[in-house]
Protein backbone atom coordinates (compact mmCIF):
# COMPACT_ATOMS: atom_id res chain seq x y z
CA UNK A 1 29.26 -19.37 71.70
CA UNK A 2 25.51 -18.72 71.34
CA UNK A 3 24.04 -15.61 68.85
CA UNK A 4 20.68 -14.92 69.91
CA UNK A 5 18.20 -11.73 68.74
CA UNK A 6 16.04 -11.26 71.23
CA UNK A 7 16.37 -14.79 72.73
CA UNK A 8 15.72 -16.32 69.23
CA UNK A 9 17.91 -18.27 66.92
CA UNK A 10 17.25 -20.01 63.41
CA UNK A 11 17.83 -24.31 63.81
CA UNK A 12 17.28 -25.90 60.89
CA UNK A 13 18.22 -29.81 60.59
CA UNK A 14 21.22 -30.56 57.59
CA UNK A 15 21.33 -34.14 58.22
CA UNK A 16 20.05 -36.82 60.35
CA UNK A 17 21.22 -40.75 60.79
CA UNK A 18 18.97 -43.98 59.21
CA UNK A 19 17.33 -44.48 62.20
CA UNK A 20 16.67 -48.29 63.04
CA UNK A 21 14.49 -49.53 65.84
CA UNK A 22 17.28 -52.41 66.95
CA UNK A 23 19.47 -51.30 69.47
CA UNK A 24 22.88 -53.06 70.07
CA UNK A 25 23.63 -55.65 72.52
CA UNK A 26 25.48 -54.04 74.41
CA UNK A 27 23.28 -50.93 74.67
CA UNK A 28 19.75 -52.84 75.19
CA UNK A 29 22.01 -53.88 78.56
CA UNK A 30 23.55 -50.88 79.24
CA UNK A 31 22.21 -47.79 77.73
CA UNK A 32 24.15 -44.94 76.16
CA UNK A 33 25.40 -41.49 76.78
CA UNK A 34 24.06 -38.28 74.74
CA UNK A 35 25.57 -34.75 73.93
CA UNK A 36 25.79 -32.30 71.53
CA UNK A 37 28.82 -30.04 70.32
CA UNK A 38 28.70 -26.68 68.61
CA UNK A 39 31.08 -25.31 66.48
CA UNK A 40 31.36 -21.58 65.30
CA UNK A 41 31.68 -20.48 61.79
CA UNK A 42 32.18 -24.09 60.28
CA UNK A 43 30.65 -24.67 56.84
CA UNK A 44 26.93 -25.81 56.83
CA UNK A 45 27.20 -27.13 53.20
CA UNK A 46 30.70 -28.95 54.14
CA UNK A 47 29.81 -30.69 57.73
CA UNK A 48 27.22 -32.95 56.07
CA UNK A 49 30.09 -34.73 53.44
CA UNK A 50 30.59 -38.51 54.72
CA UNK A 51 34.10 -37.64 55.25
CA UNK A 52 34.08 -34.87 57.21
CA UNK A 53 31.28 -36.14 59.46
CA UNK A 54 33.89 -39.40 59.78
CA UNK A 55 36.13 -37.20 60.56
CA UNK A 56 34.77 -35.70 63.75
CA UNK A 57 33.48 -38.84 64.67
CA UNK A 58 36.60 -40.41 64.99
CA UNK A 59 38.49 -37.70 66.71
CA UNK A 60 35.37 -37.25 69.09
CA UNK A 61 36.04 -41.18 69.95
CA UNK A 62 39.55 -41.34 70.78
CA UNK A 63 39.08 -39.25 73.16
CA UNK A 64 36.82 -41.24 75.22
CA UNK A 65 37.84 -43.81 77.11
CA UNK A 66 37.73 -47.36 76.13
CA UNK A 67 35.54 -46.22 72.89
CA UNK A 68 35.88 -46.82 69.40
CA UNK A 69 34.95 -44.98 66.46
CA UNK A 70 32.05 -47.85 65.98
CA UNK A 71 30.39 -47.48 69.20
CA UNK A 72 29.89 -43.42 68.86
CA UNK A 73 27.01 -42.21 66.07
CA UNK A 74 26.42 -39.02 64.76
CA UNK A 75 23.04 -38.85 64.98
CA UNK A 76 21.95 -35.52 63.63
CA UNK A 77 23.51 -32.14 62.22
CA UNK A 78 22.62 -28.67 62.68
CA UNK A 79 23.17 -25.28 61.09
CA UNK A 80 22.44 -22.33 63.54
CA UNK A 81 21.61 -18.82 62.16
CA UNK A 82 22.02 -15.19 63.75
CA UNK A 83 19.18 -13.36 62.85
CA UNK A 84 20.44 -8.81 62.03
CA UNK A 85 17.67 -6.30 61.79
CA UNK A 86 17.94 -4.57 58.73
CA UNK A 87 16.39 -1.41 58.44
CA UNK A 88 13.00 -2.35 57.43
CA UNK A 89 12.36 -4.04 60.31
CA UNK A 90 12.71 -7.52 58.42
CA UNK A 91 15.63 -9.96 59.78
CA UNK A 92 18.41 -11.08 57.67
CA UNK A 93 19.69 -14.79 58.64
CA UNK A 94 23.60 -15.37 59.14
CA UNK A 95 25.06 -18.80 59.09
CA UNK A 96 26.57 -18.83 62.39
CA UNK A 97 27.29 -22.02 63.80
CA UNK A 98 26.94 -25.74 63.42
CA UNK A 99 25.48 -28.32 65.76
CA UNK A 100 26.56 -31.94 66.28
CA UNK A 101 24.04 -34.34 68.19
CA UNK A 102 26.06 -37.55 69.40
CA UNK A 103 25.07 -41.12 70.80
CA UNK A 104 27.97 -43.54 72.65
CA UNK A 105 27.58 -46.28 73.22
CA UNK A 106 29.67 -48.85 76.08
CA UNK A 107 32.32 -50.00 75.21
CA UNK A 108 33.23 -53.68 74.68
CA UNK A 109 35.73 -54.34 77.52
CA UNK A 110 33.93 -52.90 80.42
CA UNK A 111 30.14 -52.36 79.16
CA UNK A 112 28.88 -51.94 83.12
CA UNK A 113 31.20 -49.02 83.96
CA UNK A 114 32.32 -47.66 80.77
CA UNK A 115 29.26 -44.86 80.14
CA UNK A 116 30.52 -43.44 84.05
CA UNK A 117 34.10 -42.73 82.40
CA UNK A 118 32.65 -41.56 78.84
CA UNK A 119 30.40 -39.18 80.59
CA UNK A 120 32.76 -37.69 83.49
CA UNK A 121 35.17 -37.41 80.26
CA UNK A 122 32.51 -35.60 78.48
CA UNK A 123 31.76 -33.45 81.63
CA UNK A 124 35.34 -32.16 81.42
CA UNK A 125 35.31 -31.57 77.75
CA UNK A 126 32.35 -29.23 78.47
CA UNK A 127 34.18 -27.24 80.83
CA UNK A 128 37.25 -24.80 79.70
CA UNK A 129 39.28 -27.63 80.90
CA UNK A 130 42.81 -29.30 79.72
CA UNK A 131 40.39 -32.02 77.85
CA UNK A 132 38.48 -29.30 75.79
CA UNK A 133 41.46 -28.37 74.68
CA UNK A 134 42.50 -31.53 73.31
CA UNK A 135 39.62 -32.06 71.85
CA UNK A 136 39.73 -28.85 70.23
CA UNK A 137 43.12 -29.49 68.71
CA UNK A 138 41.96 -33.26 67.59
CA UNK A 139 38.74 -32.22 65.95
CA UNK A 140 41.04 -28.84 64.02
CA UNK A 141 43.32 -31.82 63.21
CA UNK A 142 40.60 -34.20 61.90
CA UNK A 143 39.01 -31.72 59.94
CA UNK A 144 42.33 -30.16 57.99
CA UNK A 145 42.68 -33.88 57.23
CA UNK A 146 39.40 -34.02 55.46
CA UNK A 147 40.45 -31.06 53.59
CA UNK A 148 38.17 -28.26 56.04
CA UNK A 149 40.88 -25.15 56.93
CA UNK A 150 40.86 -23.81 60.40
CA UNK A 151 39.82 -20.42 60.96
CA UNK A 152 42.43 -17.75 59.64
CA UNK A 153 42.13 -15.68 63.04
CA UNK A 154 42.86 -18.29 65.93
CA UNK A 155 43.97 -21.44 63.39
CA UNK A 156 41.88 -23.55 65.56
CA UNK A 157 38.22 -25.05 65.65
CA UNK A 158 36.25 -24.73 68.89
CA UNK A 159 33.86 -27.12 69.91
CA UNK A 160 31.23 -26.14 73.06
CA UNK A 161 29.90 -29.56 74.05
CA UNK A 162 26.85 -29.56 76.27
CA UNK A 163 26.23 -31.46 79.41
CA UNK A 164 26.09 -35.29 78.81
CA UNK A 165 23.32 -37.21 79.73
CA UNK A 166 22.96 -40.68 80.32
CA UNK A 167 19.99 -42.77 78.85
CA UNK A 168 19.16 -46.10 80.06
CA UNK A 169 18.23 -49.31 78.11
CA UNK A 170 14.55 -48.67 79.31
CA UNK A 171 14.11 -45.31 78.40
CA UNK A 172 15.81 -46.41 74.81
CA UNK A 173 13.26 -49.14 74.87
CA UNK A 174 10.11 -47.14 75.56
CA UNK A 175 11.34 -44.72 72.45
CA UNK A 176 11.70 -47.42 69.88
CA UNK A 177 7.92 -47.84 68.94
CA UNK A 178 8.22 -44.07 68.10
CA UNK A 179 11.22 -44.21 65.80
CA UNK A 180 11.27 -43.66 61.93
CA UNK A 181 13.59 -44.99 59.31
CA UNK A 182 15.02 -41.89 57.59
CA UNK A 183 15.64 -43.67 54.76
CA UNK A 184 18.92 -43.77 52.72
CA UNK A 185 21.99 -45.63 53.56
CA UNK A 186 24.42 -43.78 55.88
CA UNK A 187 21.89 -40.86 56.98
CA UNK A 188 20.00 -38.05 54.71
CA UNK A 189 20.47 -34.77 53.84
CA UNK A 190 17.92 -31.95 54.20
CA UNK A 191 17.56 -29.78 51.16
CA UNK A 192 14.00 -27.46 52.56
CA UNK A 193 12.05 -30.38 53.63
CA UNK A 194 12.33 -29.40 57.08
CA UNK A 195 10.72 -26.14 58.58
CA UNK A 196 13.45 -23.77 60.28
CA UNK A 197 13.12 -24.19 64.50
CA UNK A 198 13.47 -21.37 66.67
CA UNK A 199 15.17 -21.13 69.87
């Protein structure tokens, strides 16, 4: 669920993954898949704590097929903001949503056709499908674990995942030269060092 003011919404970056330039063996072969999720109303201070980002990771992962939690990254967190006109004309921003930006990676067992199944699975989990719905119920699940409460009004966290998109090992190649240690172990969080996007 998207909040836009006149086509415009606040992005600004929480958290990003150490960023490497080594790929995996298995992905220099055989690439990776990319989405995103979105989730309404969670916590923007919260989502960035190792265990809740664990926590969707894992129940992200098993639901995919043939993937474990190792071979799936979190690669970067975002909080989305609603901008309201106030009366002088200036714009109030509302913490609205958060994003999720996700790599996977083959799996193990069947590295040549594995990224087909992970991304027709992810296909489905974009739709309002019987394996949104699961995922929906894992990731509420997850997240109570980790000690993050469902929403009061439907008890249940919705995730909107956008339309995978699979990246092969030469187009990961051609990127490395351009990539940029974030520094930290385990990823970084943003505290204002990072200019608000709009979109």
């Amino acid at each position: 669920r998207q909040h836009t003011l006149n086509g415009r919404d606040k992005v600004q970056l929480l958290w990003s993954e150490r960023r490497t330039e080594q790929l995996s063996a298995l992905t220099s072969l055989h690439g990776l898949v990319r989405t995103s999720f979105t989730i309404s109303g969670l916590d923007q201070t919260g989502v960035t704590e190792p265990t809740v980002r664990e926590a969707l990771k894992r129940a992200v992962a098993a639901h995919l097929p043939g993937v474990e939690a190792s071979a799936l990254r979190l690669v970067g967190i975002s909080g989305i903001s609603k901008a309201t006109v106030d009366a002088g004309a200036s714009n109030t921003w509302t913490a609205d949503a958060v994003k999720v930006e996700v790599e996977v990676g083959p799996s193990a067992s069947s590295p040549a056709t594995s990224l087909d199944r992970i991304e027709a699975q992810l296909i489905l989990a974009s739709t309002a499908s019987r394996a949104a719905a699961q995922l929906d119920a894992a990731i509420t699940e997850a997240l109570a674990a980790s000690g993050v409460a469902p929403p009061s009004s439907e008890g249940l966290w919705h995730a909107s995942f956008s339309a995978p998109q699979q990246v092969s090992p030469k187009m990961l190649a051609a990127a490395l030269p351009a990539a940029r240690p974030a520094g930290g172990a385990g990823g970084r969080r943003l505290r204002g060092a990072m200019r608000p996007q709009f979109v």
